[in-house]
Protein backbone atom coordinates (compact mmCIF):
# COMPACT_ATOMS: atom_id res chain seq x y z
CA UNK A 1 10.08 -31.67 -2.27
CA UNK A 2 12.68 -32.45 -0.06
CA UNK A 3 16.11 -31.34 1.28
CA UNK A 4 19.18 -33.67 1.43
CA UNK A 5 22.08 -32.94 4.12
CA UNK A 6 26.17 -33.20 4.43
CA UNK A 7 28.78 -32.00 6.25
CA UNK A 8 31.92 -32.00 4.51
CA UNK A 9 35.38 -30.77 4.49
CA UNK A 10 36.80 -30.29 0.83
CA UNK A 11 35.23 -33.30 -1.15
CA UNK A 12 35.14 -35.73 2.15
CA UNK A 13 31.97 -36.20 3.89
CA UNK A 14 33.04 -36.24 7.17
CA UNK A 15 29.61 -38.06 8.67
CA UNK A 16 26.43 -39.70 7.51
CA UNK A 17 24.29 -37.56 5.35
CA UNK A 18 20.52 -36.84 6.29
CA UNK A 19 17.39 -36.03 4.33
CA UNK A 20 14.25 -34.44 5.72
CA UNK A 21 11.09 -35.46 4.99
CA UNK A 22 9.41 -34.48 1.83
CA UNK A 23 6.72 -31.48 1.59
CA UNK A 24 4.63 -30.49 -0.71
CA UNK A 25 2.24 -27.52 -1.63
CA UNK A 26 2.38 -23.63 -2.67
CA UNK A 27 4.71 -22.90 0.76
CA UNK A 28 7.35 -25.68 1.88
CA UNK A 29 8.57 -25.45 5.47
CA UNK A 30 10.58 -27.50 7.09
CA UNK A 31 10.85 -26.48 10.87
CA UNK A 32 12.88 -29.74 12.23
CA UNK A 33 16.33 -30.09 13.99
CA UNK A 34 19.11 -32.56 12.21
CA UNK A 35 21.42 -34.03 14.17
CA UNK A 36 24.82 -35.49 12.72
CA UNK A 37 26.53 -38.12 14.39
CA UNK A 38 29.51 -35.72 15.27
CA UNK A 39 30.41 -32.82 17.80
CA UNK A 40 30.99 -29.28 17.24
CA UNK A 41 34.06 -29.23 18.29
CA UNK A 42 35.47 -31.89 16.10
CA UNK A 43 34.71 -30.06 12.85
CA UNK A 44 37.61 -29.08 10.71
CA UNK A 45 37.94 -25.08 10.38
CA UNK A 46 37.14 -25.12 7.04
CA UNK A 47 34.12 -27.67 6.97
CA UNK A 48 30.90 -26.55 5.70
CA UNK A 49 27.19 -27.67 5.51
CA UNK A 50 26.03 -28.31 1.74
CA UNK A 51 22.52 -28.90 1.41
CA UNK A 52 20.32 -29.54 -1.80
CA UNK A 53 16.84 -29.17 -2.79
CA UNK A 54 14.98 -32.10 -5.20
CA UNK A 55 11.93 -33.29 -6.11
CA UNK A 56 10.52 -36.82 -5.99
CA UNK A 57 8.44 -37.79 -8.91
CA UNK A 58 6.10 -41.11 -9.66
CA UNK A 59 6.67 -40.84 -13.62
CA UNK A 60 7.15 -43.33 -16.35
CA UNK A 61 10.21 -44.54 -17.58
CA UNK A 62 11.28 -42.74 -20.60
CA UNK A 63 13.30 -43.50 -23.50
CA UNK A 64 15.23 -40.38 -23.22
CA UNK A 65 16.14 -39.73 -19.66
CA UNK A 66 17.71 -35.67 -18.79
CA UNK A 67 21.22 -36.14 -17.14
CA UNK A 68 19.77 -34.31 -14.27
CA UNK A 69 17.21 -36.96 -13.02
CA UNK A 70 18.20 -39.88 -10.60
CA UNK A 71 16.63 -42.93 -10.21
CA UNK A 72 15.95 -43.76 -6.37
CA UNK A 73 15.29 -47.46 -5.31
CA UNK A 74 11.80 -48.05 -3.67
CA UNK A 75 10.23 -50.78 -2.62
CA UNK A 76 7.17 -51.34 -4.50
CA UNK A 77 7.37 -50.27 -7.76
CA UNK A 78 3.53 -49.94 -10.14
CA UNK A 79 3.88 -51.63 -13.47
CA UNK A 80 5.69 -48.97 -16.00
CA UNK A 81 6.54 -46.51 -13.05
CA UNK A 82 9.47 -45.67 -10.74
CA UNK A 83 10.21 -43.21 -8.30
CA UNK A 84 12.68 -40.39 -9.88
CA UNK A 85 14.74 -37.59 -7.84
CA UNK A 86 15.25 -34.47 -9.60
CA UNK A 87 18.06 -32.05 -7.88
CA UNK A 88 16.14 -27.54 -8.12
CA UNK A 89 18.88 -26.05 -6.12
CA UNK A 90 22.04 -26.35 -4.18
CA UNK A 91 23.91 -24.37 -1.25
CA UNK A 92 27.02 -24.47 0.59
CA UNK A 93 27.73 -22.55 4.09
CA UNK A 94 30.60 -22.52 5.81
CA UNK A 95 30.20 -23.60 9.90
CA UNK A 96 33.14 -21.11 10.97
CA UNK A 97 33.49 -17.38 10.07
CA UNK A 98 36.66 -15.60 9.19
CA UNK A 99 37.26 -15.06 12.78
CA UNK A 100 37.25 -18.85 13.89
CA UNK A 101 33.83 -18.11 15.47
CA UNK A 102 31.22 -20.27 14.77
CA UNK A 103 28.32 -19.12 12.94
CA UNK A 104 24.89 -19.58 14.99
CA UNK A 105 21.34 -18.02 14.52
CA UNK A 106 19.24 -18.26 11.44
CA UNK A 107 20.53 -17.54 8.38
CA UNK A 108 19.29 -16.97 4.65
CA UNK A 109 20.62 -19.25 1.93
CA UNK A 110 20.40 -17.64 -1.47
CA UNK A 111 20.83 -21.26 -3.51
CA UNK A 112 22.31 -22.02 -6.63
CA UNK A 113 19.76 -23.40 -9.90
CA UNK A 114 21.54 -27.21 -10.29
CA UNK A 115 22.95 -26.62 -13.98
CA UNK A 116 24.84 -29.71 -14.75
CA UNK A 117 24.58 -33.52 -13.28
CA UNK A 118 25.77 -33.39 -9.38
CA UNK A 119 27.68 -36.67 -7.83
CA UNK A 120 25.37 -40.02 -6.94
CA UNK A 121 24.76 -38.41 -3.64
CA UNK A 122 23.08 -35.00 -5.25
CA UNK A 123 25.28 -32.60 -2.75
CA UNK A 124 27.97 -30.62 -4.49
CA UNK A 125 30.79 -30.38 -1.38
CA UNK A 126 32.83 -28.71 -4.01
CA UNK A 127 30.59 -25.64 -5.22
CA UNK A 128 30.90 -22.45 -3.76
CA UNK A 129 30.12 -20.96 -0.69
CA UNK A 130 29.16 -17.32 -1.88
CA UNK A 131 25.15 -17.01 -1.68
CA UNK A 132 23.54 -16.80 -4.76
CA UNK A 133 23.31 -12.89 -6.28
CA UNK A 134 20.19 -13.44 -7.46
């Protein structure tokens, strides 16, 4: 499992996305710093951090592939096999609060289930910001 990274304003990324690296077992963790190629105080007032959660799976090719699976390019690939990403969940946070004050400290992110096929690179800049009621 593994955790993909953007910072965008509307439907623009505004920098170079970032993945972290992939965990696995019954508790995932990731405890690391990302760092975007861009200051704080460059970032639109309406920019936001959208981040989504997929799999990566050693499987056979299949006849009938689900919309939701992506193929990734590797470079060794086992006779029959390839590497496939499969998006679990998406969230979107905004970087400023209502009151132009940037928002700093942990935070939880109640994430979305991914329903229907998200763009080529799996974030979905466009979703909502509202956590997840569930």
């Amino acid at each position: 499992v593994c955790v993909r990274v953007g910072v965008y304003h509307g439907s623009e990324c505004l920098c170079g996305i970032l993945n972290t690296g992939d965990s696995s077992g019954a508790i995932l963790e990731w405890n690391k710093e990302l760092e975007f190629d861009m200051e704080v105080c460059d970032l639109p007032r309406m920019s936001r951090l959208c981040l989504v959660i997929y799999g990566i799976y050693d499987r056979r090719r299949k006849a009938n592939q689900t919309p939701a699976t992506y193929k990734v390019k590797t470079g060794k690939k086992a006779k029959g096999k390839e590497k496939e990403i499969v998006p679990l969940a998406w969230v979107n946070t905004p970087f400023f609060d209502y009151r132009n004050h940037l928002c700093v400290g942990t935070q939880k992110l109640l994430a979305w289930p991914v329903t229907e096929e998200l763009p080529p690179d799996l974030l979905n800049p466009i979703g909502t910001v509202a956590s997840n009621p569930l």
